[in-house]
Protein backbone atom coordinates (compact mmCIF):
# COMPACT_ATOMS: atom_id res chain seq x y z
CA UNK A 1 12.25 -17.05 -29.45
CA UNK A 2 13.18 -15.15 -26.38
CA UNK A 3 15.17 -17.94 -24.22
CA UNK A 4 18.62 -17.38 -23.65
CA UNK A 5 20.61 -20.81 -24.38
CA UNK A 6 23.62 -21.27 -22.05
CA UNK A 7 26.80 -21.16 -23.00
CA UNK A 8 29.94 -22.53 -22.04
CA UNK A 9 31.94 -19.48 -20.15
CA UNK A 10 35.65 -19.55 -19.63
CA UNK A 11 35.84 -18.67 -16.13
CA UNK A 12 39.63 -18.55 -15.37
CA UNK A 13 41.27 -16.08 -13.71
CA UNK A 14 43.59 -15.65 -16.55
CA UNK A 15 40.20 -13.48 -18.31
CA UNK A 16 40.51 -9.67 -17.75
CA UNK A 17 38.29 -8.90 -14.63
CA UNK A 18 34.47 -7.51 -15.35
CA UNK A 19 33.17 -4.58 -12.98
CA UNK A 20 29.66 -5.90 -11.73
CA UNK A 21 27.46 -3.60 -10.34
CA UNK A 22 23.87 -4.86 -9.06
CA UNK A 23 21.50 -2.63 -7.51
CA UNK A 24 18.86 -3.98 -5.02
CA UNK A 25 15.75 -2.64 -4.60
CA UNK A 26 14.46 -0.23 -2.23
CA UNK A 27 12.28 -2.14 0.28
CA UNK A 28 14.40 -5.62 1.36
CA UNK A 29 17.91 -5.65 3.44
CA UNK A 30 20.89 -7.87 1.78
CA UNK A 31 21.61 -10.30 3.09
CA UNK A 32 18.09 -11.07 2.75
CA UNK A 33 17.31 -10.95 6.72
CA UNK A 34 13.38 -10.25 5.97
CA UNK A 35 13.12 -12.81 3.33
CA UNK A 36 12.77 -11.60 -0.66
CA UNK A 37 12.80 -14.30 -3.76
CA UNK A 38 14.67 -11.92 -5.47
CA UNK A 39 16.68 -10.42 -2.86
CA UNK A 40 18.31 -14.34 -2.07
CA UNK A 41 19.01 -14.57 -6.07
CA UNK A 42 21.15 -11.65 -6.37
CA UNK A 43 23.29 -12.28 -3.25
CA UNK A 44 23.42 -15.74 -4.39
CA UNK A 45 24.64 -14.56 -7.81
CA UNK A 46 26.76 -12.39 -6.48
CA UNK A 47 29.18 -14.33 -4.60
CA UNK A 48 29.09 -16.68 -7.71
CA UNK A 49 30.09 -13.79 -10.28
CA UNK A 50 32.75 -12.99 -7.37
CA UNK A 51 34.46 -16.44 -7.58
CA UNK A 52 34.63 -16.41 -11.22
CA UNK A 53 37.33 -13.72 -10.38
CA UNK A 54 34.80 -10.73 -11.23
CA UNK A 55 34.89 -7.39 -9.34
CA UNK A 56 31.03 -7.40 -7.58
CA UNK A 57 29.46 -4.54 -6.30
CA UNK A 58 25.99 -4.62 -4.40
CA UNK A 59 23.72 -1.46 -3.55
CA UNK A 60 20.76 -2.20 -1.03
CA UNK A 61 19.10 -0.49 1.60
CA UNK A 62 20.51 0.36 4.80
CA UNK A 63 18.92 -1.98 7.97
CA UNK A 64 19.10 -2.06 11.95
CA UNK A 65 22.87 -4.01 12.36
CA UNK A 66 24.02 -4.34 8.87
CA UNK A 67 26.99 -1.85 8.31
CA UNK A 68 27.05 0.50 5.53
CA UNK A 69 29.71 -1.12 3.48
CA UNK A 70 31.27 -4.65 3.78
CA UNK A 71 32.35 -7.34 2.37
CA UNK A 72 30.79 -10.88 2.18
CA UNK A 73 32.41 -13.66 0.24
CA UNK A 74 33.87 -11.15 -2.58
CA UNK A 75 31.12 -9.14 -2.53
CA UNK A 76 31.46 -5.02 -1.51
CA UNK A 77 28.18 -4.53 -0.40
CA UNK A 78 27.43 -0.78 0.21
CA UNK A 79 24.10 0.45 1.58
CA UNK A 80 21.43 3.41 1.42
CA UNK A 81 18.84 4.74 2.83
CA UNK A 82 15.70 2.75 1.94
CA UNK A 83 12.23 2.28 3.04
CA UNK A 84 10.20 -0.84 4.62
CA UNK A 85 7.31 -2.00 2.26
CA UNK A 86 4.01 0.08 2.46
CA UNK A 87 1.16 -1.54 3.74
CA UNK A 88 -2.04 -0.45 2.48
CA UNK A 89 -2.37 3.40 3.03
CA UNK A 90 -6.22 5.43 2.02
CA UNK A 91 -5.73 8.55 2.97
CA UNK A 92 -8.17 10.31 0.71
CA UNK A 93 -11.59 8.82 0.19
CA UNK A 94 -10.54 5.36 0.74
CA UNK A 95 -8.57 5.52 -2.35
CA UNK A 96 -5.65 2.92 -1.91
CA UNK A 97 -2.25 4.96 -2.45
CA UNK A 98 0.02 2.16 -2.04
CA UNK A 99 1.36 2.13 -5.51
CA UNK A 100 2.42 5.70 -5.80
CA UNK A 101 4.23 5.34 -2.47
CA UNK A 102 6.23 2.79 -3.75
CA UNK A 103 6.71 3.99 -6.72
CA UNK A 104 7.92 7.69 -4.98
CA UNK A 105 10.02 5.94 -2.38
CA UNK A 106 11.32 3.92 -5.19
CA UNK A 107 12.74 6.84 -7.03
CA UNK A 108 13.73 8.51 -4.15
CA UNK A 109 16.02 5.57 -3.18
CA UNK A 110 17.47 4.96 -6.86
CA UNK A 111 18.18 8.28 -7.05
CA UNK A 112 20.66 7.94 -3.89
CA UNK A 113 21.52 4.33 -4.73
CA UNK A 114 22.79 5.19 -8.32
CA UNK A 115 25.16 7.92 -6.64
CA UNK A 116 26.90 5.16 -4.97
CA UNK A 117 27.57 2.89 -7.81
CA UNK A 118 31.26 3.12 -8.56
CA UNK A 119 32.23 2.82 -11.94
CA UNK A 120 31.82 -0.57 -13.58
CA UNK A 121 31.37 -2.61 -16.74
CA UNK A 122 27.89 -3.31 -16.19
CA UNK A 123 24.94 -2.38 -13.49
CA UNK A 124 22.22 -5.07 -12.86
CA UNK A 125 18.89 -3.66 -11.25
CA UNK A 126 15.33 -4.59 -10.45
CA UNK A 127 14.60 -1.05 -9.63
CA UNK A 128 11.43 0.72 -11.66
CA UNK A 129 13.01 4.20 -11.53
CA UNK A 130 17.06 3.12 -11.80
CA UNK A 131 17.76 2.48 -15.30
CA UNK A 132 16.26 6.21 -16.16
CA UNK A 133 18.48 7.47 -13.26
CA UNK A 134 21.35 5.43 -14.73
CA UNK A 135 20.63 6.86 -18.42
CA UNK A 136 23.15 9.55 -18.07
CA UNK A 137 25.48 7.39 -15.88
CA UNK A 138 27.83 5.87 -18.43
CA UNK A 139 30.40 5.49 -16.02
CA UNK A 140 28.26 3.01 -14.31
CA UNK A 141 28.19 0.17 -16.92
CA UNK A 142 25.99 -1.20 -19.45
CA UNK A 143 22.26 -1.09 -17.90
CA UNK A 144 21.03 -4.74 -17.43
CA UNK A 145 17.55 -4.18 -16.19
CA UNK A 146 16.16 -7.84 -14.57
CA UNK A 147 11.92 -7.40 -15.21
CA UNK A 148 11.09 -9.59 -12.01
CA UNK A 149 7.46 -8.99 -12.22
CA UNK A 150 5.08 -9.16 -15.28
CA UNK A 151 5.72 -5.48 -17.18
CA UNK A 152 3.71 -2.43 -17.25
CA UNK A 153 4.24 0.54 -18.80
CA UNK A 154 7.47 0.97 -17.35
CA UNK A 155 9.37 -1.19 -20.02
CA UNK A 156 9.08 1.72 -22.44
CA UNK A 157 11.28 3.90 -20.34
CA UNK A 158 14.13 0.90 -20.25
CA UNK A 159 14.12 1.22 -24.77
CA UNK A 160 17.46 2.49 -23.95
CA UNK A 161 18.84 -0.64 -22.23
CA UNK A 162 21.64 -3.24 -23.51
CA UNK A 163 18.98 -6.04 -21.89
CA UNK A 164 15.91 -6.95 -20.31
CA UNK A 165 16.13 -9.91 -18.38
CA UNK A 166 13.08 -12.11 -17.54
CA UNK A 167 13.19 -14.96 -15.17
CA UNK A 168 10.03 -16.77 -17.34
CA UNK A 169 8.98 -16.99 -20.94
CA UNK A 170 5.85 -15.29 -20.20
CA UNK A 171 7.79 -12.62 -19.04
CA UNK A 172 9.65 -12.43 -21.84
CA UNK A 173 6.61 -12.43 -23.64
CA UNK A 174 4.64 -9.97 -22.23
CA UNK A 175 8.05 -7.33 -22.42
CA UNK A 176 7.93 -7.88 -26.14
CA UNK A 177 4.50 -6.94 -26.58
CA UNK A 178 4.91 -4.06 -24.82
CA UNK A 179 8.41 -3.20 -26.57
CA UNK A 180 8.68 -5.23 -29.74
CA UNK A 181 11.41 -2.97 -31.21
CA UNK A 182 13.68 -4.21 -28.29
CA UNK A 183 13.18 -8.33 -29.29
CA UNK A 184 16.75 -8.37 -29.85
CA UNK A 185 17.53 -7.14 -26.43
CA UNK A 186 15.07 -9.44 -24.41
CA UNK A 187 16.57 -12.86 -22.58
CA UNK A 188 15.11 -15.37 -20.33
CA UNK A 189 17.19 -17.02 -17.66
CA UNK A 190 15.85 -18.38 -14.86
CA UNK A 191 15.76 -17.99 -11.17
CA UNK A 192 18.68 -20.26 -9.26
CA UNK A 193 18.01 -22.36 -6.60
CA UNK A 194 19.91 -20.78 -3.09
CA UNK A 195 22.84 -22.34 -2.06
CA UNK A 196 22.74 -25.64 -0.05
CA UNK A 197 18.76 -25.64 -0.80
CA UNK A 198 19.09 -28.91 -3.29
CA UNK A 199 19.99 -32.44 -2.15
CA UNK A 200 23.22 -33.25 -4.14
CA UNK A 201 23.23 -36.82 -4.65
CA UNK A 202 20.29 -39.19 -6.76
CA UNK A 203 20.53 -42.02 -3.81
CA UNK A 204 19.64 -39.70 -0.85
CA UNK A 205 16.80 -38.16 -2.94
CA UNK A 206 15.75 -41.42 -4.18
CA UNK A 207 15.12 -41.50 -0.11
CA UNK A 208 13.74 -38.63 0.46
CA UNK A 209 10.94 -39.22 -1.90
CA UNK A 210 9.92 -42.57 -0.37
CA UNK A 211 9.69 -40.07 2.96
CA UNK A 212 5.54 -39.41 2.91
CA UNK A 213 4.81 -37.67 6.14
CA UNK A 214 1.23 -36.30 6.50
CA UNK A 215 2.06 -32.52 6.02
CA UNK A 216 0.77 -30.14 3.30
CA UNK A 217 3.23 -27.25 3.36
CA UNK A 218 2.87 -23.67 1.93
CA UNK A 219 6.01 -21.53 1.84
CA UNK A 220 5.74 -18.08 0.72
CA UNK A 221 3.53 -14.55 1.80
CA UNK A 222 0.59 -15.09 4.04
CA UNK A 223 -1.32 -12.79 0.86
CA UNK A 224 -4.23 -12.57 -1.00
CA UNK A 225 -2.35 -12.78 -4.51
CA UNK A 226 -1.33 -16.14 -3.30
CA UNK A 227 -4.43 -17.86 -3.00
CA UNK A 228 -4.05 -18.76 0.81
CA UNK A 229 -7.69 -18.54 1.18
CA UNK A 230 -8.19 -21.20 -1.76
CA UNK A 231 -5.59 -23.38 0.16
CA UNK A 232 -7.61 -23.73 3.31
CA UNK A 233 -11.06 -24.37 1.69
CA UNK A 234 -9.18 -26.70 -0.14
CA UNK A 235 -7.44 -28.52 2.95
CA UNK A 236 -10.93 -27.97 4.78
CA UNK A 237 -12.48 -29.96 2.21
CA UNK A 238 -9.59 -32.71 1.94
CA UNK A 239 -9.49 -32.85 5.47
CA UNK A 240 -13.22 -34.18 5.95
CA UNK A 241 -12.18 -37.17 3.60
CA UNK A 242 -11.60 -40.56 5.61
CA UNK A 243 -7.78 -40.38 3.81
CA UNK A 244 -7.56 -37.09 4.59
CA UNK A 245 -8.11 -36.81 8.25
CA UNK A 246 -4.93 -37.13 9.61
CA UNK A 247 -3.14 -34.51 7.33
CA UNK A 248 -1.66 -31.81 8.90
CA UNK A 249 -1.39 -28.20 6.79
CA UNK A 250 1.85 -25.47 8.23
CA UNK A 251 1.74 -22.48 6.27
CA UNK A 252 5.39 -21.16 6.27
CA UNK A 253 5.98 -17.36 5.64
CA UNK A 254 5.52 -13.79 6.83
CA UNK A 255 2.15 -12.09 7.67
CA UNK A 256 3.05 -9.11 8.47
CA UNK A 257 2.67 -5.37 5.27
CA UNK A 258 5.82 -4.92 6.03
CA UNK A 259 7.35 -8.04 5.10
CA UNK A 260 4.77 -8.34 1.94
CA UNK A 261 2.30 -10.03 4.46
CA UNK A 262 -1.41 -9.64 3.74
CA UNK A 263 -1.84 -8.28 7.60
CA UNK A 264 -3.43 -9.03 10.74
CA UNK A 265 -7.07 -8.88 9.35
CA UNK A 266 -6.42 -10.69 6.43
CA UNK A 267 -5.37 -13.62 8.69
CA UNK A 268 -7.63 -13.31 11.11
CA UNK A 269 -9.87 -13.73 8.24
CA UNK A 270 -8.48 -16.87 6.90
CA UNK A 271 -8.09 -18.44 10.71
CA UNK A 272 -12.14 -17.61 11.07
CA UNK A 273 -12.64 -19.42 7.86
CA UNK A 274 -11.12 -22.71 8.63
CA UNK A 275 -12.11 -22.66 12.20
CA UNK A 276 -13.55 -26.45 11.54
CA UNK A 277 -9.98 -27.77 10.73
CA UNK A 278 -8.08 -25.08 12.62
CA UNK A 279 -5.98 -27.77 14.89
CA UNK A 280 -5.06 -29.06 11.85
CA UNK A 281 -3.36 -26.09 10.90
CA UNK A 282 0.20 -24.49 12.11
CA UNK A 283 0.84 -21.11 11.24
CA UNK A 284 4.58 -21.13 11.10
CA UNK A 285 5.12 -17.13 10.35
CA UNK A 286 8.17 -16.23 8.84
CA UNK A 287 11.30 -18.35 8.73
CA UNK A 288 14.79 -16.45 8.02
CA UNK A 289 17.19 -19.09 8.34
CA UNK A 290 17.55 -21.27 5.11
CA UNK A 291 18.23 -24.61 7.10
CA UNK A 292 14.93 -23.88 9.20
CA UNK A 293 13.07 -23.66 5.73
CA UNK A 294 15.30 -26.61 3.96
CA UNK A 295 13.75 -28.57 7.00
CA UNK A 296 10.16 -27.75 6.52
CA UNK A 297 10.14 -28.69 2.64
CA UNK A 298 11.96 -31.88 3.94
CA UNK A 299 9.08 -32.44 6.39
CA UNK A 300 6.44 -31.81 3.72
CA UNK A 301 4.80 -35.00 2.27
CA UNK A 302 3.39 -32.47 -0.12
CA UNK A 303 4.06 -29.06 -0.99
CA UNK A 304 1.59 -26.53 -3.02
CA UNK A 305 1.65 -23.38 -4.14
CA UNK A 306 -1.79 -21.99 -4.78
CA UNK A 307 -1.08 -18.22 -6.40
CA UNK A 308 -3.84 -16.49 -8.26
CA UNK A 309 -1.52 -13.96 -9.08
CA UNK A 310 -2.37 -14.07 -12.65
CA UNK A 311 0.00 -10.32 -13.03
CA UNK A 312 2.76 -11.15 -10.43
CA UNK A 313 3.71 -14.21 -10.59
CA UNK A 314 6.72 -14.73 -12.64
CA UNK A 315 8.94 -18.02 -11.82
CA UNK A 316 7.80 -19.76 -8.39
CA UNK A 317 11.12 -20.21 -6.87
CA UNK A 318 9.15 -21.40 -3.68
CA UNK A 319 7.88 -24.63 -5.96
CA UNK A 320 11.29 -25.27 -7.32
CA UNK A 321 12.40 -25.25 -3.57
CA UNK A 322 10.44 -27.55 -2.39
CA UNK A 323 11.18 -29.85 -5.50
CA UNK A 324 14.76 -29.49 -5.00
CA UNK A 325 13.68 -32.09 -1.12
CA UNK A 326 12.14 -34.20 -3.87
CA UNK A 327 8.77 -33.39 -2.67
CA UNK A 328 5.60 -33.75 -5.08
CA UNK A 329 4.47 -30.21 -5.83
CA UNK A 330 0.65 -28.84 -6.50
CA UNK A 331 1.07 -26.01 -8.41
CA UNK A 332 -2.22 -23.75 -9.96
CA UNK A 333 -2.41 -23.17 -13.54
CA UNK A 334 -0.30 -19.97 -13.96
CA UNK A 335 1.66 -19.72 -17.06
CA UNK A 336 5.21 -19.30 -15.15
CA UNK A 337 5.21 -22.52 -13.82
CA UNK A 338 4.97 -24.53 -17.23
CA UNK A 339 8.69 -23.33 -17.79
CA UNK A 340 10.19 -26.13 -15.41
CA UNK A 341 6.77 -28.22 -14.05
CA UNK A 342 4.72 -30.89 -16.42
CA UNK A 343 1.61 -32.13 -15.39
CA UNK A 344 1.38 -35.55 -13.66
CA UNK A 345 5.74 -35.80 -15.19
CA UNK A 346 7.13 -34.16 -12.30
CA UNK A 347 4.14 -32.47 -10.57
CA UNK A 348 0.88 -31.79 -10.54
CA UNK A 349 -1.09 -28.82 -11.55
CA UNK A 350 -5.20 -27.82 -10.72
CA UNK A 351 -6.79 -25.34 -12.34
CA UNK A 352 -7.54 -21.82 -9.89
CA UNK A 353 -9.82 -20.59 -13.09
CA UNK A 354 -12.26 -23.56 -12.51
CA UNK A 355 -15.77 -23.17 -11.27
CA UNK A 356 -14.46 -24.84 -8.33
CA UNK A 357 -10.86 -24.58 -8.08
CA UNK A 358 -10.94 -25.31 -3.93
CA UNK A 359 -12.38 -28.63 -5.31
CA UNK A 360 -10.12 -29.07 -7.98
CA UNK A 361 -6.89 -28.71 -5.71
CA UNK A 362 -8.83 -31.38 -2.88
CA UNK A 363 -8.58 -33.90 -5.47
CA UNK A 364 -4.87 -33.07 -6.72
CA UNK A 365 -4.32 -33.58 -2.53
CA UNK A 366 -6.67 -36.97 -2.69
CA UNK A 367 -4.53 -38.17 -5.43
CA UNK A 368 -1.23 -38.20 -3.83
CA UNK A 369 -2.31 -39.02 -0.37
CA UNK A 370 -4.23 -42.32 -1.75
CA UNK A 371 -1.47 -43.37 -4.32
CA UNK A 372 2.40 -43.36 -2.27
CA UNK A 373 4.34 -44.27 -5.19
CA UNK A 374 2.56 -42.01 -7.44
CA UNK A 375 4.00 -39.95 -5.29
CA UNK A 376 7.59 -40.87 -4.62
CA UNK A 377 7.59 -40.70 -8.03
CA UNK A 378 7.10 -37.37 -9.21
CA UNK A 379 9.01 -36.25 -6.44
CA UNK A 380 11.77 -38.34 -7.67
CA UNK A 381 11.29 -36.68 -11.10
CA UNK A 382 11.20 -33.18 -9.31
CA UNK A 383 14.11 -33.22 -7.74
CA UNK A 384 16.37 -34.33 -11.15
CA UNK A 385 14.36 -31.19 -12.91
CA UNK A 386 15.92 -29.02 -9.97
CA UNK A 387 19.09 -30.49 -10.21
CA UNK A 388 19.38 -27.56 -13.69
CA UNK A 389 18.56 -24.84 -11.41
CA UNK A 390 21.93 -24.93 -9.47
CA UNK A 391 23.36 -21.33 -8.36
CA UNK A 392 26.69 -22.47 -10.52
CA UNK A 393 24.68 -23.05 -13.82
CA UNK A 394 22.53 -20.22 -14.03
CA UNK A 395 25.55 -17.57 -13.00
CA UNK A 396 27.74 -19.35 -15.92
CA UNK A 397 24.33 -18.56 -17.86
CA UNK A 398 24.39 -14.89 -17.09
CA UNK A 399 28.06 -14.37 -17.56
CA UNK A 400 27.83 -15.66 -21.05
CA UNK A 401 24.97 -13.17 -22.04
CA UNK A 402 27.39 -10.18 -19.68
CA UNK A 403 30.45 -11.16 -21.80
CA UNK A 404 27.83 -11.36 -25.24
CA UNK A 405 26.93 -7.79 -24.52
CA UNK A 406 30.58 -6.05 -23.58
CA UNK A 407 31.74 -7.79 -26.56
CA UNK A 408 28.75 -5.32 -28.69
CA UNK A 409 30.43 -2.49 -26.90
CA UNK A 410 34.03 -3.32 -27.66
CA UNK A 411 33.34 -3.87 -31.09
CA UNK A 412 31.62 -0.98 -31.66
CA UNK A 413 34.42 1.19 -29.56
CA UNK A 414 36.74 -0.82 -32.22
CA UNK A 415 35.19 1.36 -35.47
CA UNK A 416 36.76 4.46 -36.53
């Protein structure tokens, strides 16, 4: 009910230019230099919206050696202060005041980012507090608010919006719940894959699925939400096994609050806990350089992604990632992940609500170590499911529904 079909979108030059205006989020630099799922997206989309002869403007926050305005690959990119993510903060009675910091800093910065915006045709933001900042803003563009998390209360301020944007159909879901009178208004289109992340052609990832080196790979926050500690029972468990004693887990990502890590404790934590397996495990901290990543999915004879984050989780671009190197995926049982993974078609999923889900996921990981072409082939089968994720297809898909809603507004500036 809520999924946004694609269309086909002239893209010549010869169609009148459309004023773009998307505006980041208070916490990550873009370029995405401190990693950020949806951070990459947007400057991905960007330079996509740019070569399909649109005028692209992106607001993020200012960072050590980024100027405050430039241009990359069509993009003006201008920049404001902003803040680095909270960690956890209990300054009265022990009381956690994390979320009201972000949410203050967040209005703080869309306050100042929304100055900046020059006039446009449209104004794309993940921002809580921007799209009431932008209410009075007309000049600005149509608001286009992308709900990258599951919704709260917050939707009900965004009634006034031309869309709301989710990148799942539980997403969608959940906004219409909250906001049924805006059904209309909601659309789901997906998160693209970054540039240069896929392999392009069916022989070399016929190859790369054959490829079954003894690496479990994790890429994504070193945090609670996403069920790291699960993982390493798990692993601990698989690794006892006579086929599973020469697999090697790497856990790829950042540690640190700032970066959305869970923190030093936190891992000092999990490296106590699988103390029995620990040269086993590599803890590869956080990787900014897309090839260094692309190379660690390509080294991964199996790649899972254990979140529990049964209120955060919305796509799992990190799964998609790693199924884009035609590598069989492990996946837990979150809704999100049904929109572009089936069960034992193209990956494999264990149930985190079990009794024992560390025991469930050990025999997802016994499965594909003791069956290679089992395997090869569902990472054969990932990799063509990725293959409709490309940066291309999903910007023609959000042009379309751009296009769909200036069209409302010129016919309605058309009436007497």
């Amino acid at each position: 009910m809520f999924t946004f079909e694609a269309q086909r979108v002239n893209l010549a030059p010869r169609q009148p230019d459309v004023r773009l205006n998307i505006l980041n989020g208070p916490f990550l630099p873009v370029p995405p230099r401190r990693g950020g799922a949806i951070e990459k997206i947007w400057f991905a989309l960007g330079k996509e919206f740019a070569d399909a002869s649109h005028e692209v403007t992106a607001i993020s926050r200012t960072f050590a050696g980024l100027p405050v305005q430039e241009r990359i690959d069509g993009v003006t990119h201008r920049r404001v202060p902003g803040f680095d993510t909270p960690g956890s903060w209990r300054p009265i009675g022990g009381v956690d005041l994390v979320w009201p910091v972000r949410l203050l800093w967040d209005w703080l910065y869309s306050r100042r980012a929304v100055a900046e915006l020059p006039p446009g045709d449209l104004v794309i933001t993940n921002s809580v507090f921007a799209p009431m900042h932008l209410r009075r803003q007309s000049t600005k563009g149509a608001i286009y608010v992308h709900v990258g998390r599951f919704p709260k209360r917050q939707v009900r301020w965004y009634r006034h919006a031309a869309r709301l944007q989710a990148p799942s159909s539980p997403v969608a879901a959940a906004i219409a719940a909250i906001v049924p009178e805006c059904a209309s208004r909601i659309v789901t289109i997906p998160y693209p894959l970054p540039p240069g992340m896929a392999i392009a052609g069916e022989a070399e990832a016929r190859s790369a699925s054959q490829d079954r080196p003894k690496v479990i790979v994790y890429a994504g926050r070193i945090h609670p939400q996403k069920g790291i500690g699960l993982l390493i029972d798990a692993f601990a468990r698989f690794g006892r096994t006579e086929i599973g004693r020469e697999w090697r887990l790497r856990l790829v990502g950042p540690q640190e609050m700032a970066l959305g890590g869970g923190g030093e404790a936190f891992v000092a934590a999990l490296k106590e806990r699988a103390r029995d397996v620990s040269e086993r495990i590599q803890w590869v901290g956080f990787l900014a350089d897309p090839d260094e990543l692309r190379k660690e999915l390509r080294g991964a004879g199996a790649f899972v992604y254990p979140s529990i984050d049964e209120g955060g989780e919305t796509f799992g671009v990190g799964p998609l990632e790693a199924m884009a190197q035609a590598r069989p995926v492990v996946v837990s049982a979150l809704e999100c992940f049904g929109d572009f993974l089936r069960d034992g078609e193209n990956g494999l999923v264990f149930d985190h609500r079990a009794s024992d889900p560390a025991g469930a996921l050990a025999a997802r990981l016994t499965e594909l170590a003791s069956d290679p072409d089992r395997a090869a082939a569902l990472g054969f089968a990932a990799w063509r499911t990725s293959t409709e994720y490309s940066a291309p297809s999903i910007a023609a898909r959000f042009l379309a529904d751009f296009e769909a809603i200036l069209q409302v507004k010129r016919d309605v500036g058309l009436k007497p």
